[in-house]
C-alpha atoms as a PDB file:
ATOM      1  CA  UNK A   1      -6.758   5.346   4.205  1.00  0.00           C
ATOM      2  CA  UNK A   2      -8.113   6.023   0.689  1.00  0.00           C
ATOM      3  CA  UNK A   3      -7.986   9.359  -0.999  1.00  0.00           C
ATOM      4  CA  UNK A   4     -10.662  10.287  -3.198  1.00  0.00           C
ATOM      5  CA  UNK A   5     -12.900   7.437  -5.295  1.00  0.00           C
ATOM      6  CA  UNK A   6     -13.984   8.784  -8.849  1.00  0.00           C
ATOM      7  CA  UNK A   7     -12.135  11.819 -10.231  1.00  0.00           C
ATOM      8  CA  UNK A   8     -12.163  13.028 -13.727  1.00  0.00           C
ATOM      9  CA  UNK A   9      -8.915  14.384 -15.668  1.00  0.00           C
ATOM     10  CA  UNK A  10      -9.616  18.273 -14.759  1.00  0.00           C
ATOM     11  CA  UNK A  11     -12.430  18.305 -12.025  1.00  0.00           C
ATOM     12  CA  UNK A  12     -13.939  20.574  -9.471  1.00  0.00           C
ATOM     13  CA  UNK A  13     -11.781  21.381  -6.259  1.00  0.00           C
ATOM     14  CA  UNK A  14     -14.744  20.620  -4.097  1.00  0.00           C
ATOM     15  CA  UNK A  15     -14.488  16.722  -4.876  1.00  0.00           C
ATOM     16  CA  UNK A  16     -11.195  17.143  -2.783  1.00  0.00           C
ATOM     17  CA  UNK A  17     -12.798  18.476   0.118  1.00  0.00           C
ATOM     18  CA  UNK A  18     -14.056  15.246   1.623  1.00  0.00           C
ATOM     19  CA  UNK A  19     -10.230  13.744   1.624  1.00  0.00           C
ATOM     20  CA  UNK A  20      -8.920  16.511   3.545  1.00  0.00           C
ATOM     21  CA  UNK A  21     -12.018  16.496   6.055  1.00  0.00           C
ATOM     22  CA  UNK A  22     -11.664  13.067   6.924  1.00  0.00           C
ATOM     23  CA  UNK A  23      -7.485  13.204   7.490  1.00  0.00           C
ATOM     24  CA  UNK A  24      -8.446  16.338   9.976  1.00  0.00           C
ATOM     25  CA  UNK A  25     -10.486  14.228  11.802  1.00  0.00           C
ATOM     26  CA  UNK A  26      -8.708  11.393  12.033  1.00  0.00           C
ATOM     27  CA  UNK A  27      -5.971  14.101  13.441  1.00  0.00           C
ATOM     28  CA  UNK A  28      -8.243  15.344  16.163  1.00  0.00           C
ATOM     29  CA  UNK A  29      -8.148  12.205  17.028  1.00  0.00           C
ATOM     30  CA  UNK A  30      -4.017  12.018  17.739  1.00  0.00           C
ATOM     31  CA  UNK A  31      -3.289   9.484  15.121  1.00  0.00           C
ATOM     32  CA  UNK A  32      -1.239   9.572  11.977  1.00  0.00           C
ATOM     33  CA  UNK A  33      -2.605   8.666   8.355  1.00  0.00           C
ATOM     34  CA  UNK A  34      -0.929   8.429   5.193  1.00  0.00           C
ATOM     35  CA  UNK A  35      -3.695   8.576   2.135  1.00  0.00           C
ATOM     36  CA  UNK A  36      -3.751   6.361  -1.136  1.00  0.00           C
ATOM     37  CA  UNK A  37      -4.268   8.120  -4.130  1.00  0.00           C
ATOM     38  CA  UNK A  38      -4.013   4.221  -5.685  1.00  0.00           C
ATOM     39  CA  UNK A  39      -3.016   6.399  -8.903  1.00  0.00           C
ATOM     40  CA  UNK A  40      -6.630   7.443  -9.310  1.00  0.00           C
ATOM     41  CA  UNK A  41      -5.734  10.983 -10.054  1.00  0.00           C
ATOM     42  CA  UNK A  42      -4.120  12.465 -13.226  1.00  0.00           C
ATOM     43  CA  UNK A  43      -1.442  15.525 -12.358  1.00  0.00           C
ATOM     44  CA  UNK A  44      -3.876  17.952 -12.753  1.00  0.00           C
ATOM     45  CA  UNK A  45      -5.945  17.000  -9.328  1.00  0.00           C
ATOM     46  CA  UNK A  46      -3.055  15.177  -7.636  1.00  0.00           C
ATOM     47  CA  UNK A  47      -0.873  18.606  -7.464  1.00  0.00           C
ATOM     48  CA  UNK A  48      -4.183  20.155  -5.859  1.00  0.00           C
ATOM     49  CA  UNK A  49      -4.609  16.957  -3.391  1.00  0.00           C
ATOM     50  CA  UNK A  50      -1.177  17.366  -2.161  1.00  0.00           C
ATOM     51  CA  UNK A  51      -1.006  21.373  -1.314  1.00  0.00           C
ATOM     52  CA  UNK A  52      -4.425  20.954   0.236  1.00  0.00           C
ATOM     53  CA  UNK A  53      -3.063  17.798   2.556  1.00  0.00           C
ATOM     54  CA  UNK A  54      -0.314  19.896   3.468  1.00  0.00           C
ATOM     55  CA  UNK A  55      -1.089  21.655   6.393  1.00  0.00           C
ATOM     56  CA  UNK A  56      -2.521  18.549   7.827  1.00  0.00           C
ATOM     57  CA  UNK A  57       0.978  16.657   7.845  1.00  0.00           C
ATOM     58  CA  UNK A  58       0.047  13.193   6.712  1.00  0.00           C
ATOM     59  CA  UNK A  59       2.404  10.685   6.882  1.00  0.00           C
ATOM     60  CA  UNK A  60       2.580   9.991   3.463  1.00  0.00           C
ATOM     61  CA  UNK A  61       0.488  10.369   0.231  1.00  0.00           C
ATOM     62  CA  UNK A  62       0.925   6.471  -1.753  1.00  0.00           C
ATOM     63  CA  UNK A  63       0.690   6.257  -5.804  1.00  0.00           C
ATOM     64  CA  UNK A  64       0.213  10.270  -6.301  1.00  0.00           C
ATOM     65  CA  UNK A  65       0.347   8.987  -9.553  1.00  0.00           C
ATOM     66  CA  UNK A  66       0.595   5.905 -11.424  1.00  0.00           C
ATOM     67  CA  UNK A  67       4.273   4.717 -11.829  1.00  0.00           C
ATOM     68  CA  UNK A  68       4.314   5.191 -15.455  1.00  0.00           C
ATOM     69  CA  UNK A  69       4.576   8.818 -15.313  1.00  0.00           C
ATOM     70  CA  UNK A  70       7.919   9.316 -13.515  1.00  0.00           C
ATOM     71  CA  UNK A  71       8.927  12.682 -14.971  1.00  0.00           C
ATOM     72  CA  UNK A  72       5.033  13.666 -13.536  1.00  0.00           C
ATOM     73  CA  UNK A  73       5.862  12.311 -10.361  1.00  0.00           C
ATOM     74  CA  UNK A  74       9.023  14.259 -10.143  1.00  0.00           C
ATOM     75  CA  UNK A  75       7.672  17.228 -10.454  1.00  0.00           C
ATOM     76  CA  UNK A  76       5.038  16.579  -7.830  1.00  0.00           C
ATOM     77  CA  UNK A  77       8.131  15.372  -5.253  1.00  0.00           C
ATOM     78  CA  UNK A  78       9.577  18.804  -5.614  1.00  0.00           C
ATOM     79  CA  UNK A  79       6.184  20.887  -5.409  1.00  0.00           C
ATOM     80  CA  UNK A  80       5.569  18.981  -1.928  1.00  0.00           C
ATOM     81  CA  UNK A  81       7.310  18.524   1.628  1.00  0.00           C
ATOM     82  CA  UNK A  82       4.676  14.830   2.067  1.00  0.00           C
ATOM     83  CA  UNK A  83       7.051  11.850   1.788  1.00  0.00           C
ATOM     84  CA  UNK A  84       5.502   9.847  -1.684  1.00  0.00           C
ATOM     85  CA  UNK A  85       5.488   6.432  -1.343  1.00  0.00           C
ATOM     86  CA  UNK A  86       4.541   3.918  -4.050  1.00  0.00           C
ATOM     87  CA  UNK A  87       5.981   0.506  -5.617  1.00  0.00           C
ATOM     88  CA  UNK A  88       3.341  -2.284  -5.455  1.00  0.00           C
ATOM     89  CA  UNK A  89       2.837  -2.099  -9.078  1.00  0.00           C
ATOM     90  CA  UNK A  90       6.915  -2.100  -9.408  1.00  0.00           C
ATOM     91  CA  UNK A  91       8.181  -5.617  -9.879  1.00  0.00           C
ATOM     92  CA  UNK A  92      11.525  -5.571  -9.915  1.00  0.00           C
ATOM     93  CA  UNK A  93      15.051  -4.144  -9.031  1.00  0.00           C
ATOM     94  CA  UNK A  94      15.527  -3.057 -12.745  1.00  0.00           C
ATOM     95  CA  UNK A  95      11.997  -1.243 -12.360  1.00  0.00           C
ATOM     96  CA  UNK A  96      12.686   0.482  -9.193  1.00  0.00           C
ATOM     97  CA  UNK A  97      16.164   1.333  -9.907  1.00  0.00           C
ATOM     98  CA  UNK A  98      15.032   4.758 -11.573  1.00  0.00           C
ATOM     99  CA  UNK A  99      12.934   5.869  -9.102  1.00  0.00           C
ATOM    100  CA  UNK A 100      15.885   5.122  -6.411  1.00  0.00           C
ATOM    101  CA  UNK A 101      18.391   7.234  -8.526  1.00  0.00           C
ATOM    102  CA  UNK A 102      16.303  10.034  -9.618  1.00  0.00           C
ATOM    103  CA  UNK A 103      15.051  10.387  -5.662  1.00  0.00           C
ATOM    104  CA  UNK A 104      11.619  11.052  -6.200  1.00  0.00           C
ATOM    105  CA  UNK A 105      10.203   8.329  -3.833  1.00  0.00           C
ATOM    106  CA  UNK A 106      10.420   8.497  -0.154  1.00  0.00           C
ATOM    107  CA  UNK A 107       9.079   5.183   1.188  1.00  0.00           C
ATOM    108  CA  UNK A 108       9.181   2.122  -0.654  1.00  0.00           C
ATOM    109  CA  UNK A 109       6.442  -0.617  -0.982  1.00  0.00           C
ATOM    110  CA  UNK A 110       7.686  -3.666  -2.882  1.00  0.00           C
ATOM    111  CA  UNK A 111       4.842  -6.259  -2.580  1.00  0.00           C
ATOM    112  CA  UNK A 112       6.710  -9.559  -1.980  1.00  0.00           C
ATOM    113  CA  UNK A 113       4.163 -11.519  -4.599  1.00  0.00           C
ATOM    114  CA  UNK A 114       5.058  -9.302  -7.037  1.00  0.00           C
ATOM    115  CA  UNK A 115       8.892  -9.090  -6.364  1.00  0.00           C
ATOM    116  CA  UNK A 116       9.364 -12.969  -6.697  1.00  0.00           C
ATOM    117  CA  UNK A 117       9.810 -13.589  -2.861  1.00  0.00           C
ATOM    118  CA  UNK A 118      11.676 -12.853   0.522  1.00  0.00           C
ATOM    119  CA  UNK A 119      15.337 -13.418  -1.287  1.00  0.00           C
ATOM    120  CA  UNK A 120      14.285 -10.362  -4.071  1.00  0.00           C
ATOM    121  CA  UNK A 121      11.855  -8.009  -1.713  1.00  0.00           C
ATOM    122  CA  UNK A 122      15.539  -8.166   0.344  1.00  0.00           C
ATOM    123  CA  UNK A 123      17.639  -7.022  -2.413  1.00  0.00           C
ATOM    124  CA  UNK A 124      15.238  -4.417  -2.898  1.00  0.00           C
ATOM    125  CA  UNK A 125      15.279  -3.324   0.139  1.00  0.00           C
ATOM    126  CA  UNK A 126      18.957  -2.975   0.412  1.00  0.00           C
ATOM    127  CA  UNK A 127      19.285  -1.291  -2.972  1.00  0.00           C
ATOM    128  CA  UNK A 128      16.680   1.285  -1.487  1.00  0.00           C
ATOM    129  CA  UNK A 129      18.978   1.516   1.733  1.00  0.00           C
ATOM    130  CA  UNK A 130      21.876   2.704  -0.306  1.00  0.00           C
ATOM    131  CA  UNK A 131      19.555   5.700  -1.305  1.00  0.00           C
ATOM    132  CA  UNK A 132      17.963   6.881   2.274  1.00  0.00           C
ATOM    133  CA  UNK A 133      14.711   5.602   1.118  1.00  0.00           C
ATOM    134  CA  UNK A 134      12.524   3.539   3.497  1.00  0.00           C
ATOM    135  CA  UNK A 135      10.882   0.358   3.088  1.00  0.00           C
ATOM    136  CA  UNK A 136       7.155  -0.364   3.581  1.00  0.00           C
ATOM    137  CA  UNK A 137       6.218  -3.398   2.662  1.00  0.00           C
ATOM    138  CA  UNK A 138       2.705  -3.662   0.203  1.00  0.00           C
ATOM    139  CA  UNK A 139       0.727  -6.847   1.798  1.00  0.00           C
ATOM    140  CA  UNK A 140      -2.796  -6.312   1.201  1.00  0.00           C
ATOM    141  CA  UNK A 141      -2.368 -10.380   0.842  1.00  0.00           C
ATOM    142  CA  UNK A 142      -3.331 -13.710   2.659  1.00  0.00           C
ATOM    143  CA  UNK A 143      -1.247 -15.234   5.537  1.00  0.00           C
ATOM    144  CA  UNK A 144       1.515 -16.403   3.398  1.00  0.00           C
ATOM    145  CA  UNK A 145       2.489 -13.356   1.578  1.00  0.00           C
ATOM    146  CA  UNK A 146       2.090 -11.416   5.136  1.00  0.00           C
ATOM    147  CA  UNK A 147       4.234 -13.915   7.214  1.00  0.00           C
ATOM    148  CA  UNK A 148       7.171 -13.474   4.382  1.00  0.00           C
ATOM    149  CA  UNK A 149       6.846  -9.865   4.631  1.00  0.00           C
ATOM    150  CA  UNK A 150       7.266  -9.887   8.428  1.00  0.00           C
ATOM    151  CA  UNK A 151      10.402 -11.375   7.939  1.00  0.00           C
ATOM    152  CA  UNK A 152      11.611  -9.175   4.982  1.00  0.00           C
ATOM    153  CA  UNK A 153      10.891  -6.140   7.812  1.00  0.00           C
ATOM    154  CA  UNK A 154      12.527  -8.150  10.493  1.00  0.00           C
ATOM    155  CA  UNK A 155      15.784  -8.364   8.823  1.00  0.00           C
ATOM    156  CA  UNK A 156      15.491  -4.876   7.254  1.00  0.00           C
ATOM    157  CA  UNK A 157      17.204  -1.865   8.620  1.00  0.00           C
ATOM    158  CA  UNK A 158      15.315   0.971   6.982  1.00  0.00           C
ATOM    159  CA  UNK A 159      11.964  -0.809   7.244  1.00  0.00           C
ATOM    160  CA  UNK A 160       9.689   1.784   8.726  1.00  0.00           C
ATOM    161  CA  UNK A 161       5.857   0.144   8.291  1.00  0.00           C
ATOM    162  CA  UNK A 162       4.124  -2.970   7.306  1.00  0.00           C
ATOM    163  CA  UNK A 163       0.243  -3.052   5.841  1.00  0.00           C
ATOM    164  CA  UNK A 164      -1.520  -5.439   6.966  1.00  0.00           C
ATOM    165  CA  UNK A 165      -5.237  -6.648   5.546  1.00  0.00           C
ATOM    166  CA  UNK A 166      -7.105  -7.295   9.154  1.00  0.00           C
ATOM    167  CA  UNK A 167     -10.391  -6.121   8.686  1.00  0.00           C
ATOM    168  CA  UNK A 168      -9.798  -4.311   5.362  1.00  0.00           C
ATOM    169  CA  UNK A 169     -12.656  -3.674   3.200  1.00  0.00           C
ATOM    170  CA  UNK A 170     -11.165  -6.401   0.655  1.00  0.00           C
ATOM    171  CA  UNK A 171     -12.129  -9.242   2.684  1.00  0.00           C
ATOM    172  CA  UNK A 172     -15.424  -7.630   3.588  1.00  0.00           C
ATOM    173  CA  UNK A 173     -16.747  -8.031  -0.053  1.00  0.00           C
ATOM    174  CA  UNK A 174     -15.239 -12.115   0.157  1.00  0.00           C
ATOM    175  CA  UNK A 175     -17.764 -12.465   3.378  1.00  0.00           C
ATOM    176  CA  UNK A 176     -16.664 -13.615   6.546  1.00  0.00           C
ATOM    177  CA  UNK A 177     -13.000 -14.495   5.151  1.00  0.00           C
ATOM    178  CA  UNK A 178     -10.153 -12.317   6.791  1.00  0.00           C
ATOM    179  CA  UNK A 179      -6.171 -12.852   7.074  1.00  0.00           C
ATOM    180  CA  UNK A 180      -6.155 -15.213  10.044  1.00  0.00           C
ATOM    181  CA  UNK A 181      -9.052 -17.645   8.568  1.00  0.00           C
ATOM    182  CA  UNK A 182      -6.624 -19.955   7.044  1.00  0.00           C
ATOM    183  CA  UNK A 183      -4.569 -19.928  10.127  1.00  0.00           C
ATOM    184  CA  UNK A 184      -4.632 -22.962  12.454  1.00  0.00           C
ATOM    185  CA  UNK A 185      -3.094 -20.829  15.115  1.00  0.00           C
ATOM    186  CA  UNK A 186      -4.719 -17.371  14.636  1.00  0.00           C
ATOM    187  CA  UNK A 187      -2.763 -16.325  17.554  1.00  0.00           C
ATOM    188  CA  UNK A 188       0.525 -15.711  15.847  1.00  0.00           C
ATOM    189  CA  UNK A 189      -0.527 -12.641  14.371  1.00  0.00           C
ATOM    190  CA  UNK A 190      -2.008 -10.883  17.745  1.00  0.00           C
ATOM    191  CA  UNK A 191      -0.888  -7.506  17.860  1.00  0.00           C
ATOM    192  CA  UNK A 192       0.264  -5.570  21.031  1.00  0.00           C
ATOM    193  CA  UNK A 193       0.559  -1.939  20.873  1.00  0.00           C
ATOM    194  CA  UNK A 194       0.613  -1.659  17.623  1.00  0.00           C
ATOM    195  CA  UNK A 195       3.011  -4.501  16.761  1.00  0.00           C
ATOM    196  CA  UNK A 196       3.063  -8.073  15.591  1.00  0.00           C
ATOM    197  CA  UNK A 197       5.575 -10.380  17.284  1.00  0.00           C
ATOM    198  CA  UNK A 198       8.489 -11.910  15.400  1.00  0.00           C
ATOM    199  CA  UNK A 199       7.218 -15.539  14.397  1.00  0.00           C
ATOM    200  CA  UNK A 200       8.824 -18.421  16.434  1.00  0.00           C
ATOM    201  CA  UNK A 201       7.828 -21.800  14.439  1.00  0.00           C
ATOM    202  CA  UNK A 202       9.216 -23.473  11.914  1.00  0.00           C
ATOM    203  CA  UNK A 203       9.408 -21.972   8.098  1.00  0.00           C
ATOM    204  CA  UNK A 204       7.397 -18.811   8.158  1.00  0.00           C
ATOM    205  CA  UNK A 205       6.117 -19.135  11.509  1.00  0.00           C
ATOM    206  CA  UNK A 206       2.791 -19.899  10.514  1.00  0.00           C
ATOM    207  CA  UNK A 207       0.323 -23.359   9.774  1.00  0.00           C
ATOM    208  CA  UNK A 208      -2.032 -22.955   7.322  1.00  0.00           C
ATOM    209  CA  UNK A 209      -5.474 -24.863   7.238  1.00  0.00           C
ATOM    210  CA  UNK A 210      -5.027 -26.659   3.857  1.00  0.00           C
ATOM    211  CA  UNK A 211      -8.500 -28.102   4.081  1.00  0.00           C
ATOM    212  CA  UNK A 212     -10.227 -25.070   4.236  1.00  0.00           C
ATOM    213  CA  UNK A 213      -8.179 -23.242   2.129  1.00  0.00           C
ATOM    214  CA  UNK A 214      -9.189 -25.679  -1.025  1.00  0.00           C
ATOM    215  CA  UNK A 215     -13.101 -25.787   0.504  1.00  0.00           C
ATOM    216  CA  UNK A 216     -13.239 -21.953   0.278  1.00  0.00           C
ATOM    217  CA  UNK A 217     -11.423 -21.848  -2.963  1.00  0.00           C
ATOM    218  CA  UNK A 218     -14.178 -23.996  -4.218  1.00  0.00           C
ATOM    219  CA  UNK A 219     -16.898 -22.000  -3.779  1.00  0.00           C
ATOM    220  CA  UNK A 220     -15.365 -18.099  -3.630  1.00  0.00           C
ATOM    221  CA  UNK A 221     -15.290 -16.311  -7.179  1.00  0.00           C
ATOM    222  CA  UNK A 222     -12.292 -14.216  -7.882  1.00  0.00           C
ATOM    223  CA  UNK A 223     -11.790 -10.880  -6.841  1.00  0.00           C
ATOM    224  CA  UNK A 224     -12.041  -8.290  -9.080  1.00  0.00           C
ATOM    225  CA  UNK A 225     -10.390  -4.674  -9.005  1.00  0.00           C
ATOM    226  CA  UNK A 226     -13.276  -1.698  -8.664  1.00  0.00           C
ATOM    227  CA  UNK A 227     -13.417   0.073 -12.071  1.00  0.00           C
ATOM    228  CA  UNK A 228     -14.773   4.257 -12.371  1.00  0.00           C
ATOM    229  CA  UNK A 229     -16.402   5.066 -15.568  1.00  0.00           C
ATOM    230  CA  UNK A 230     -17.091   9.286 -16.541  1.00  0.00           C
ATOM    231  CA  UNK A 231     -20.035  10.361 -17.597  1.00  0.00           C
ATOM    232  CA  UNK A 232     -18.917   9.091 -21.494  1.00  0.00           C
ATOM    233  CA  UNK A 233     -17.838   5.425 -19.835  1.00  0.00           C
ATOM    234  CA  UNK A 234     -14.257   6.030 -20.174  1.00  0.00           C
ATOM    235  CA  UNK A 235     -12.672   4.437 -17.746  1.00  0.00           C
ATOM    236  CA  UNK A 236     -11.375   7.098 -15.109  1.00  0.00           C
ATOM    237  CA  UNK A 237      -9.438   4.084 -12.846  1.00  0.00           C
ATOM    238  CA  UNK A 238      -8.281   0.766 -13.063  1.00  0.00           C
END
């Protein structure tokens, strides 16, 4: 689940407090939740975020910080026992390969329609093996892009969790679309106890509604990635 929305550089502890109420009762409940910081917060309020989380145990904390501060992230990786996981905005091999070496990232979330496809998201994945990291796919996506990552994590040995955009609150702002709209057999992608079954039919396993897909794509304006201003309009997020 998300961390917090709009946080400045330096900002009051108390606009932490909400993050770590909601992964306590999500606890209480008996379930696990790992929280995206979606590199919203600067060092300064991430290294706060993180000791506060703490006693809570999440299962991870995502994008602590964006991926261009590595020596930043570092530091945070040895100031907290939460495994970091980040790499959707890594897009390849030669990107990651830092990261791997200087073992500073925990789980790893190549996004297959970043990493040019199944054959490169693999060779990820086993580069990422060789360093005890895990793999966790990044498939906020369409059917396509979800079906390919089911068989990256299929054929993956240290693949540990796939996201998956059911119900997120991306589709809700596109109306009534989801992940299984374009799907002539929405049934492929039923899960059972918390899993997805391996996908038996030709290619990916999965027939999309062409048709629809260009009738939609017709009428549906482009999504566009929230923005946070500060009080001065700088942009906080992106």
């Amino acid at each position: 689940m998300n961390a917090p929305e709009d946080v400045n550089w330096v900002d009051s502890p108390s606009v932490l407090e909400a993050t770590v109420e909601r992964l306590k009762t999500v606890k209480a409940l008996g379930l696990d939740a790992g929280l995206d910081f979606h590199g919203r917060l600067h060092k300064p309020m991430a290294k706060q975020l993180a000791r506060a989380l703490e006693p809570y145990r999440p299962l991870f904390i995502e994008e602590p910080l964006l991926c261009e501060h590595p020596e930043a992230i570092k530091q945070l990786s040895d100031q907290t026992s939460i495994p970091i996981a980040f790499g959707e905005r890594l897009y390849t091999r030669w990107d990651i390969k830092r990261f791997l070496e200087d073992a500073f990232v925990d789980i790893l979330q190549p996004d297959i329609a970043h990493a040019g496809g199944i054959s490169e998201t693999k060779k990820i994945a086993n580069m990422a093996e060789a360093y005890d990291v895990a793999i966790a796919p990044h498939c906020p996506l369409g059917p396509v892009a979800f079906a390919a990552s089911v068989h990256v994590a299929l054929s993956t040995a240290n693949f540990a969790i796939l996201e998956m955009s059911l119900g997120m609150h991306y589709n809700s702002e596109a109306g009534d679309i989801d992940l299984l709209t374009y799907l002539k057999d929405q049934s492929v992608f039923d899960i059972e106890d918390g899993y997805v079954k391996a996908p038996t039919g030709p290619g990916l396993g999965i027939e999309i509604d062409e048709e629809l897909v260009r009738n939609i794509a017709a009428e549906t304006k482009p999504w566009q990635c929230k923005e946070f201003f500060g009080p001065d309009r700088g942009i906080r997020e992106w």
